[in-house]
PDB file of N, CA and C in Angstrom:
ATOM      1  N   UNK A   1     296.449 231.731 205.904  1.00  0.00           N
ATOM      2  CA  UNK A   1     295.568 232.442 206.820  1.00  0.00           C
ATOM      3  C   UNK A   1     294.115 232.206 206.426  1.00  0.00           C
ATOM      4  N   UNK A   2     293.614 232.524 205.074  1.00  0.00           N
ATOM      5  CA  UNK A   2     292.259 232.584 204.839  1.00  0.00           C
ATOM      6  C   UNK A   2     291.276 233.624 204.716  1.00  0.00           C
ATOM      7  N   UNK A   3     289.936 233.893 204.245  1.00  0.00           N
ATOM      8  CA  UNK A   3     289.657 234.954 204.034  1.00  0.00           C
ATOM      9  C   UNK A   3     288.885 235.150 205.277  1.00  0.00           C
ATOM     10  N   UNK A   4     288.927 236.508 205.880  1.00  0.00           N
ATOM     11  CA  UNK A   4     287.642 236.571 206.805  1.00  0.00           C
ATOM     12  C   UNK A   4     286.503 237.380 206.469  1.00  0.00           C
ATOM     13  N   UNK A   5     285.165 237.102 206.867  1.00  0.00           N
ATOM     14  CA  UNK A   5     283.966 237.950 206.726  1.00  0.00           C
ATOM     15  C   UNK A   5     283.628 238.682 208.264  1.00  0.00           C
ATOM     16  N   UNK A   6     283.029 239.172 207.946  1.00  0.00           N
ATOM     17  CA  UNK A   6     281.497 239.897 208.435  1.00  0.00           C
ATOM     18  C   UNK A   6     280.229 239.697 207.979  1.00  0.00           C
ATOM     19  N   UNK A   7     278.892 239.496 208.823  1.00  0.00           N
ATOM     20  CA  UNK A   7     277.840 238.666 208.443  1.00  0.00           C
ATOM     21  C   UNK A   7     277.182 239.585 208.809  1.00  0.00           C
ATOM     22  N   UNK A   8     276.525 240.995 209.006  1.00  0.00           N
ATOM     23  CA  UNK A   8     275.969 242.165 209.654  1.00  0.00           C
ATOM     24  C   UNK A   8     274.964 241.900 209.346  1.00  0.00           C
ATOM     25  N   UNK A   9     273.360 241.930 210.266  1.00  0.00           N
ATOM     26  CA  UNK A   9     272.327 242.134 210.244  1.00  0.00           C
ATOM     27  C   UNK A   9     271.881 242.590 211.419  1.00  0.00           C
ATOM     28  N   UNK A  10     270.912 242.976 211.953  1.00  0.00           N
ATOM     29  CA  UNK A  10     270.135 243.282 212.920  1.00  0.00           C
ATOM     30  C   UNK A  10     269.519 241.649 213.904  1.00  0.00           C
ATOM     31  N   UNK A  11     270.148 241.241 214.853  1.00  0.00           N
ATOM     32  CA  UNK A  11     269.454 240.120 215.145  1.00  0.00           C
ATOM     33  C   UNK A  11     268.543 239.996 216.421  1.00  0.00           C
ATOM     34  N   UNK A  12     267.532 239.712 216.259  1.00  0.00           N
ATOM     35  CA  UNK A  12     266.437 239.692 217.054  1.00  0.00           C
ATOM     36  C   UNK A  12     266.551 239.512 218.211  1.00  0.00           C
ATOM     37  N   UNK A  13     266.252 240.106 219.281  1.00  0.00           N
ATOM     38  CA  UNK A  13     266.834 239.957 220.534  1.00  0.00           C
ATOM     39  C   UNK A  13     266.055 238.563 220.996  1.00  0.00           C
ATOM     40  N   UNK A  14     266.817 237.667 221.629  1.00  0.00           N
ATOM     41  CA  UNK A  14     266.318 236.123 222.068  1.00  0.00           C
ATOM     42  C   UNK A  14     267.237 235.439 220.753  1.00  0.00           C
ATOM     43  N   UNK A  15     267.451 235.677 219.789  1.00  0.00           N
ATOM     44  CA  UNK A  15     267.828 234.817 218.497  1.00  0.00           C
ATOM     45  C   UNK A  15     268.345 234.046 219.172  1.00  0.00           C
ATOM     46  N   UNK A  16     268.534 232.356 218.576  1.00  0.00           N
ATOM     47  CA  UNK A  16     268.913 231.600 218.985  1.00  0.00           C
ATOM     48  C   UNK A  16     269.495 230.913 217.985  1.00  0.00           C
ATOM     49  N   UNK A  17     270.652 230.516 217.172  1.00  0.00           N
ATOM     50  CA  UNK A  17     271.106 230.387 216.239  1.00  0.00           C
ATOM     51  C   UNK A  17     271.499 228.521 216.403  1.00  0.00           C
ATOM     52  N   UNK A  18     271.026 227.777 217.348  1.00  0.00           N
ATOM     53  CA  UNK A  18     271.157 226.274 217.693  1.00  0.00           C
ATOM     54  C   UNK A  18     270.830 225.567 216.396  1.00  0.00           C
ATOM     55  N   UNK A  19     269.437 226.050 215.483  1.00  0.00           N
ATOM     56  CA  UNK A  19     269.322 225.343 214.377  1.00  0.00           C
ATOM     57  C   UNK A  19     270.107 225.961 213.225  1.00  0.00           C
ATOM     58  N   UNK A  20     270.920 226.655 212.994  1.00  0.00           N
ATOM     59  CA  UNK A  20     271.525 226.806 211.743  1.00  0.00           C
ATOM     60  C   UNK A  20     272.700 226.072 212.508  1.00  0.00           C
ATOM     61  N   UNK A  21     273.693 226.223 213.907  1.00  0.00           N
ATOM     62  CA  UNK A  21     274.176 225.187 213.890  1.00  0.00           C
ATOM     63  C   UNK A  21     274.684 224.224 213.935  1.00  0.00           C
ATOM     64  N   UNK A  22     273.166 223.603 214.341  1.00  0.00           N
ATOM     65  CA  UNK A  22     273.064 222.374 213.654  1.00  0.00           C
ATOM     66  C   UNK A  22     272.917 221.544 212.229  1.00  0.00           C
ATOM     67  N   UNK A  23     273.127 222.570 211.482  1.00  0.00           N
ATOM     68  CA  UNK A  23     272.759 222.172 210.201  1.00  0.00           C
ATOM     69  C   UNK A  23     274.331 222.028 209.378  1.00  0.00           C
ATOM     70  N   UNK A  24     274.964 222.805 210.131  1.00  0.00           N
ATOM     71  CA  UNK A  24     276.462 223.349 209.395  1.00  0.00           C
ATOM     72  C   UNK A  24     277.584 222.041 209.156  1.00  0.00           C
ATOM     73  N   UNK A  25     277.816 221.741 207.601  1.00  0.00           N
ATOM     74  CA  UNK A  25     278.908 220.618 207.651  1.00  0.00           C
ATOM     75  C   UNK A  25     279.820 220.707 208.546  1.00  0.00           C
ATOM     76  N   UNK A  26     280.557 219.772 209.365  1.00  0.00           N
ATOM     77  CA  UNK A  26     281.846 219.426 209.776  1.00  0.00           C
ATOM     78  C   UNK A  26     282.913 220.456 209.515  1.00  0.00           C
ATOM     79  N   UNK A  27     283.769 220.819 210.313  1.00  0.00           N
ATOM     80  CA  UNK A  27     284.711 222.140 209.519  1.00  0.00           C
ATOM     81  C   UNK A  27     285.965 221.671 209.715  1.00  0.00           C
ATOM     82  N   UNK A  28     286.286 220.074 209.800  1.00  0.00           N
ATOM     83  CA  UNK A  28     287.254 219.699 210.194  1.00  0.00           C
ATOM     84  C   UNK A  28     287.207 218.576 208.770  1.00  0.00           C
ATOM     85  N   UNK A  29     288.861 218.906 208.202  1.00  0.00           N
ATOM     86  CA  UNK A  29     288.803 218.032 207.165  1.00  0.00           C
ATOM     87  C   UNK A  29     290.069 216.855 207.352  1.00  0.00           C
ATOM     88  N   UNK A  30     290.095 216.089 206.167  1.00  0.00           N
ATOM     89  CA  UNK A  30     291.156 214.893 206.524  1.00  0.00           C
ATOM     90  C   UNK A  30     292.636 215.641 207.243  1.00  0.00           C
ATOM     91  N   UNK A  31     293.491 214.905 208.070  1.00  0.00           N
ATOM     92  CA  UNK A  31     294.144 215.302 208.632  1.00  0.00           C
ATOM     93  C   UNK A  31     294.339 216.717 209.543  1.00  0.00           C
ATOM     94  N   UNK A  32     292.786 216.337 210.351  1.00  0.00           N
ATOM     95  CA  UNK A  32     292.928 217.365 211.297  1.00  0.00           C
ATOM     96  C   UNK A  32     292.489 218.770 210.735  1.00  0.00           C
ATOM     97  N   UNK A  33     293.088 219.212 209.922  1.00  0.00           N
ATOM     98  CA  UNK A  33     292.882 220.914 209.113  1.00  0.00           C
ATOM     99  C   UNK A  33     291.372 221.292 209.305  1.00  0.00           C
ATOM    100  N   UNK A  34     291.509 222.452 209.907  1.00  0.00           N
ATOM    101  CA  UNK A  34     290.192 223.415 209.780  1.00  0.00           C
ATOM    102  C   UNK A  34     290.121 224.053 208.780  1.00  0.00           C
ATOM    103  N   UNK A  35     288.595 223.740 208.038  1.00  0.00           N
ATOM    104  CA  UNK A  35     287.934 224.094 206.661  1.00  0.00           C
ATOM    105  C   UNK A  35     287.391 225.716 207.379  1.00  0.00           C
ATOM    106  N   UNK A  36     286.948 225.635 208.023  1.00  0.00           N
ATOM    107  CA  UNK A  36     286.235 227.438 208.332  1.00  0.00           C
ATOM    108  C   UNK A  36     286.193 227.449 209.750  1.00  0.00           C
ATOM    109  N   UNK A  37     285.809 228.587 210.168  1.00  0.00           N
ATOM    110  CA  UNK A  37     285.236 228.622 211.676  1.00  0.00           C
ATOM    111  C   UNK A  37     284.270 229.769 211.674  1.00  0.00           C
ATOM    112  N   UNK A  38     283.739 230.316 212.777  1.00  0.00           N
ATOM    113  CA  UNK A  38     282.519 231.459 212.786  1.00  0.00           C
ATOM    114  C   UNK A  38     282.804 231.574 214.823  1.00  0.00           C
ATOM    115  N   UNK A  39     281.928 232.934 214.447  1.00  0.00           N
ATOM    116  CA  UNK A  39     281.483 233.759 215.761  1.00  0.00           C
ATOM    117  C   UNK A  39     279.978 234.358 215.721  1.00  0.00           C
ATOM    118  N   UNK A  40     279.311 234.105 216.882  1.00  0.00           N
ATOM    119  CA  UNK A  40     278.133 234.529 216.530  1.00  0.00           C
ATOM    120  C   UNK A  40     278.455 235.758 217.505  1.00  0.00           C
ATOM    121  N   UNK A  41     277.722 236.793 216.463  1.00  0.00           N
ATOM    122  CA  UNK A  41     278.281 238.480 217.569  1.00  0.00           C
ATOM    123  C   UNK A  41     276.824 239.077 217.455  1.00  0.00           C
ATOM    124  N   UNK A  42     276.877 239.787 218.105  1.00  0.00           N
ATOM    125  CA  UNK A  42     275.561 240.236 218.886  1.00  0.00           C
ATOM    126  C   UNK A  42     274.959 240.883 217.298  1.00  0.00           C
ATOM    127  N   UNK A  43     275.764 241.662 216.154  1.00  0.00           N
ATOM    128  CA  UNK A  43     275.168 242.179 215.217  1.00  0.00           C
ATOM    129  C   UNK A  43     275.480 241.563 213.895  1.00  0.00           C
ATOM    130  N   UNK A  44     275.670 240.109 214.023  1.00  0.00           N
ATOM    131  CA  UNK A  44     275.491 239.121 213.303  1.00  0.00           C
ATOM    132  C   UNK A  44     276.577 238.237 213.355  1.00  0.00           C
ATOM    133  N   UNK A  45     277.275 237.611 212.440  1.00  0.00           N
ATOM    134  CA  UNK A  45     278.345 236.691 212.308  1.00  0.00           C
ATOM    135  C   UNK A  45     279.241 236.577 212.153  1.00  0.00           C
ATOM    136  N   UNK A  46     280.930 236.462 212.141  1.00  0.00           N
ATOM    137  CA  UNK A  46     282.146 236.081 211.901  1.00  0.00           C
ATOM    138  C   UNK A  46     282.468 235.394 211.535  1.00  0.00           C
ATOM    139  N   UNK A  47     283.067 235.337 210.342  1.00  0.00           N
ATOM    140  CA  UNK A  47     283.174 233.430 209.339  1.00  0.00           C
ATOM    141  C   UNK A  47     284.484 233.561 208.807  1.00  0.00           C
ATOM    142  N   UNK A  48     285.185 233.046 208.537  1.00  0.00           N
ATOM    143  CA  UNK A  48     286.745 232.315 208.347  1.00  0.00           C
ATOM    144  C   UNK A  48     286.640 231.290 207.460  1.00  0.00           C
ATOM    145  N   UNK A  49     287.266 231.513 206.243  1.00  0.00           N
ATOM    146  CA  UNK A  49     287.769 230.282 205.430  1.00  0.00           C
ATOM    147  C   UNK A  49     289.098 229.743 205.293  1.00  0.00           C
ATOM    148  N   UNK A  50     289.312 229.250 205.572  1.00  0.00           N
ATOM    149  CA  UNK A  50     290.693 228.670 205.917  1.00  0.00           C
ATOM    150  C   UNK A  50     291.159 228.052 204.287  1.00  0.00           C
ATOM    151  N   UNK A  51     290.557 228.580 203.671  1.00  0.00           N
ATOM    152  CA  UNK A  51     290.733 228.049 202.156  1.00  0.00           C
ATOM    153  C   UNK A  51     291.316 226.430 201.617  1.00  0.00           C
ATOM    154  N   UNK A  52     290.918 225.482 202.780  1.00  0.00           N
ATOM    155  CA  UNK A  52     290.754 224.454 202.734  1.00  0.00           C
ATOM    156  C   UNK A  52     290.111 223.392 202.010  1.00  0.00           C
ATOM    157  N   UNK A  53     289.006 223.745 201.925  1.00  0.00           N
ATOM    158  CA  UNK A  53     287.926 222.484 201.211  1.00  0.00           C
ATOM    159  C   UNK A  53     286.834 224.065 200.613  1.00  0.00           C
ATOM    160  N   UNK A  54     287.225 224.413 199.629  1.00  0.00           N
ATOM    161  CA  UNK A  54     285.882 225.801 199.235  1.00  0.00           C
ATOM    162  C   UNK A  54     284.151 225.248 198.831  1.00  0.00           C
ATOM    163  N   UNK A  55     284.458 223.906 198.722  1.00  0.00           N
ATOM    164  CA  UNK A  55     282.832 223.367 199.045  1.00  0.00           C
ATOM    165  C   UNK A  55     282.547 223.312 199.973  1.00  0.00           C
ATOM    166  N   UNK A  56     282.967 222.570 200.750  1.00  0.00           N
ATOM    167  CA  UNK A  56     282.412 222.824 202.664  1.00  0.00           C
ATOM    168  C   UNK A  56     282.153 224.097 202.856  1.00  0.00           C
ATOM    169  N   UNK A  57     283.515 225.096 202.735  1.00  0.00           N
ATOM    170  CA  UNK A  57     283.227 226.614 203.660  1.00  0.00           C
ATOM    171  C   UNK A  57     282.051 227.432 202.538  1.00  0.00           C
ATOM    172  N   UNK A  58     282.391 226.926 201.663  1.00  0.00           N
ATOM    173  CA  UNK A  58     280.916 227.506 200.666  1.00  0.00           C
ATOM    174  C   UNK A  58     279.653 227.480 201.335  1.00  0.00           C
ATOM    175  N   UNK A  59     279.237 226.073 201.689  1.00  0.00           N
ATOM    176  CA  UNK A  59     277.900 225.533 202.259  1.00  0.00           C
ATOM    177  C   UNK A  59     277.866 226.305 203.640  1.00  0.00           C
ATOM    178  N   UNK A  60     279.011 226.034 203.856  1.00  0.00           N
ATOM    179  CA  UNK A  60     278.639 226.529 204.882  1.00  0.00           C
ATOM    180  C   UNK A  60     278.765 228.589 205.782  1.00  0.00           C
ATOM    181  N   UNK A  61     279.065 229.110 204.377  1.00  0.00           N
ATOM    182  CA  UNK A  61     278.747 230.459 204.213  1.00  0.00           C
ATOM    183  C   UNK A  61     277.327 231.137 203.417  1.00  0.00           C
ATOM    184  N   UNK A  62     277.132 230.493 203.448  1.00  0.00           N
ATOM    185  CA  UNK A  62     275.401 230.349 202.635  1.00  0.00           C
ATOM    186  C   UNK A  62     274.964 230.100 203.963  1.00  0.00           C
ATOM    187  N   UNK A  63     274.775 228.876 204.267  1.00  0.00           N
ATOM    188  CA  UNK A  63     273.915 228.797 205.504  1.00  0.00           C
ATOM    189  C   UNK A  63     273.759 230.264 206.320  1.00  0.00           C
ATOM    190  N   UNK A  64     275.167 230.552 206.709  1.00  0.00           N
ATOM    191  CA  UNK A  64     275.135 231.977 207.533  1.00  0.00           C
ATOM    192  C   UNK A  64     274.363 233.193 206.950  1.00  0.00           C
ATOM    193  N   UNK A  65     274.352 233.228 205.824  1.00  0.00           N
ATOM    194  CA  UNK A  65     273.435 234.506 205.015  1.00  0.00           C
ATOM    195  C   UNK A  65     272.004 234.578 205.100  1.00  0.00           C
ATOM    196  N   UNK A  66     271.659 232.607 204.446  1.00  0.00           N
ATOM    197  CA  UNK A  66     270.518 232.196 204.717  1.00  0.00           C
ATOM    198  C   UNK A  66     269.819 232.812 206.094  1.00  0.00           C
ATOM    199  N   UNK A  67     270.910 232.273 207.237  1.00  0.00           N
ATOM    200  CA  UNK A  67     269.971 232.562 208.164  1.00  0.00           C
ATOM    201  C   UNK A  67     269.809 234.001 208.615  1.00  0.00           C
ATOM    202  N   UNK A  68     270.668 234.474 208.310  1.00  0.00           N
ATOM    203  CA  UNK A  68     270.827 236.266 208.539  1.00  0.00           C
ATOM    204  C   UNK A  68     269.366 237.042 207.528  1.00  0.00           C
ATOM    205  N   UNK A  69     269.352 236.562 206.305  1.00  0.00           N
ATOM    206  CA  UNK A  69     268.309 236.982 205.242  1.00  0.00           C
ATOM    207  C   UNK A  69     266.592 236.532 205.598  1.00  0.00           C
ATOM    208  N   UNK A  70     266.836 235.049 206.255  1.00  0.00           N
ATOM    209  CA  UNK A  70     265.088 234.644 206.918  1.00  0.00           C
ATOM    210  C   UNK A  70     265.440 235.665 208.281  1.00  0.00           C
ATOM    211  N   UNK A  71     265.971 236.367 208.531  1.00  0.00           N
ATOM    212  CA  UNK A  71     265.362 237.088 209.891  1.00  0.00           C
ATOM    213  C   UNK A  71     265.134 238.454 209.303  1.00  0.00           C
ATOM    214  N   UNK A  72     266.464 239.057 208.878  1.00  0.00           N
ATOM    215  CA  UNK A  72     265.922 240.772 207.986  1.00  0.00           C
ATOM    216  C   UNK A  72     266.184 240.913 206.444  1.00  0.00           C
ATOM    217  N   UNK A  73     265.632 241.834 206.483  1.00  0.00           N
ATOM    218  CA  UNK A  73     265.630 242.234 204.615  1.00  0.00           C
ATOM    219  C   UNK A  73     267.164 242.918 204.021  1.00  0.00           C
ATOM    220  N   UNK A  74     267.954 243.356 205.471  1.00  0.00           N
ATOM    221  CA  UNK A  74     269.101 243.954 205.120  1.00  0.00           C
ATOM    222  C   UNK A  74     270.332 243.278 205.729  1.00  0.00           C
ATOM    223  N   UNK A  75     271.126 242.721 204.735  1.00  0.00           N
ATOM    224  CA  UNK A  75     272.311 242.657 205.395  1.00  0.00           C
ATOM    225  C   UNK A  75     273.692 242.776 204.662  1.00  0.00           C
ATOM    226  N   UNK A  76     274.334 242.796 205.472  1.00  0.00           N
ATOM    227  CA  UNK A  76     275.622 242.999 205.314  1.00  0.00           C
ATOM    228  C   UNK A  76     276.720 242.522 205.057  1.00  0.00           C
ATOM    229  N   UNK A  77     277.087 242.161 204.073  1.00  0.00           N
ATOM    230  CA  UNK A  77     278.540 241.069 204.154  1.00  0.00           C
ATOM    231  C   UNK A  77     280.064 242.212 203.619  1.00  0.00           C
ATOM    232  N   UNK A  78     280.988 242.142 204.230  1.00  0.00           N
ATOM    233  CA  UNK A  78     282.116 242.495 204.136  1.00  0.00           C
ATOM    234  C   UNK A  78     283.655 241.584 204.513  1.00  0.00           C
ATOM    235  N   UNK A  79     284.390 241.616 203.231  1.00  0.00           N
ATOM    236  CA  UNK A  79     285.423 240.753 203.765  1.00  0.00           C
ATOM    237  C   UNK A  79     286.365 242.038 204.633  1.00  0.00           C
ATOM    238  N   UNK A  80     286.994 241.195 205.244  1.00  0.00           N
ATOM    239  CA  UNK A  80     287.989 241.828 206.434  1.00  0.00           C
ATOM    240  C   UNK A  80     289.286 241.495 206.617  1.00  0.00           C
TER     241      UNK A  80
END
């Protein structure tokens, strides 16, 4: 199954999340298998590790904080 998060922050109304991503490794690894996936939700993010490749979904669970942390000073992470 994999672990799931919650990415909670306050997000700016207009946010437009096109450049984080675009920045996000590939989530598709050799033979097809999904490394992570995400949801962008109105009060921040949904992220999935499929406990596949934990460097990819690493990078690419950082990115999500990153961008949650350059918009507010508070946020939220909870696994689920």
């Amino acid at each position: 199954m994999g672990r799931e998060y919650r990415i909670r922050w306050e997000r700016p109304k207009g946010h437009d999340p096109y450049g984080l991503l675009m920045k996000l490794p590939s989530p598709i690894a050799p033979g097809l298998r999904e490394i992570y996936n995400y949801s962008v939700l109105d009060d921040g993010f949904y992220f999935v590790d499929h406990l596949v490749d934990p460097k990819t979904a690493g990078m690419a669970f950082k990115l999500f904080v990153d961008e949650a942390l350059s918009h507010s000073a508070e946020v939220t992470i909870e696994e689920i």
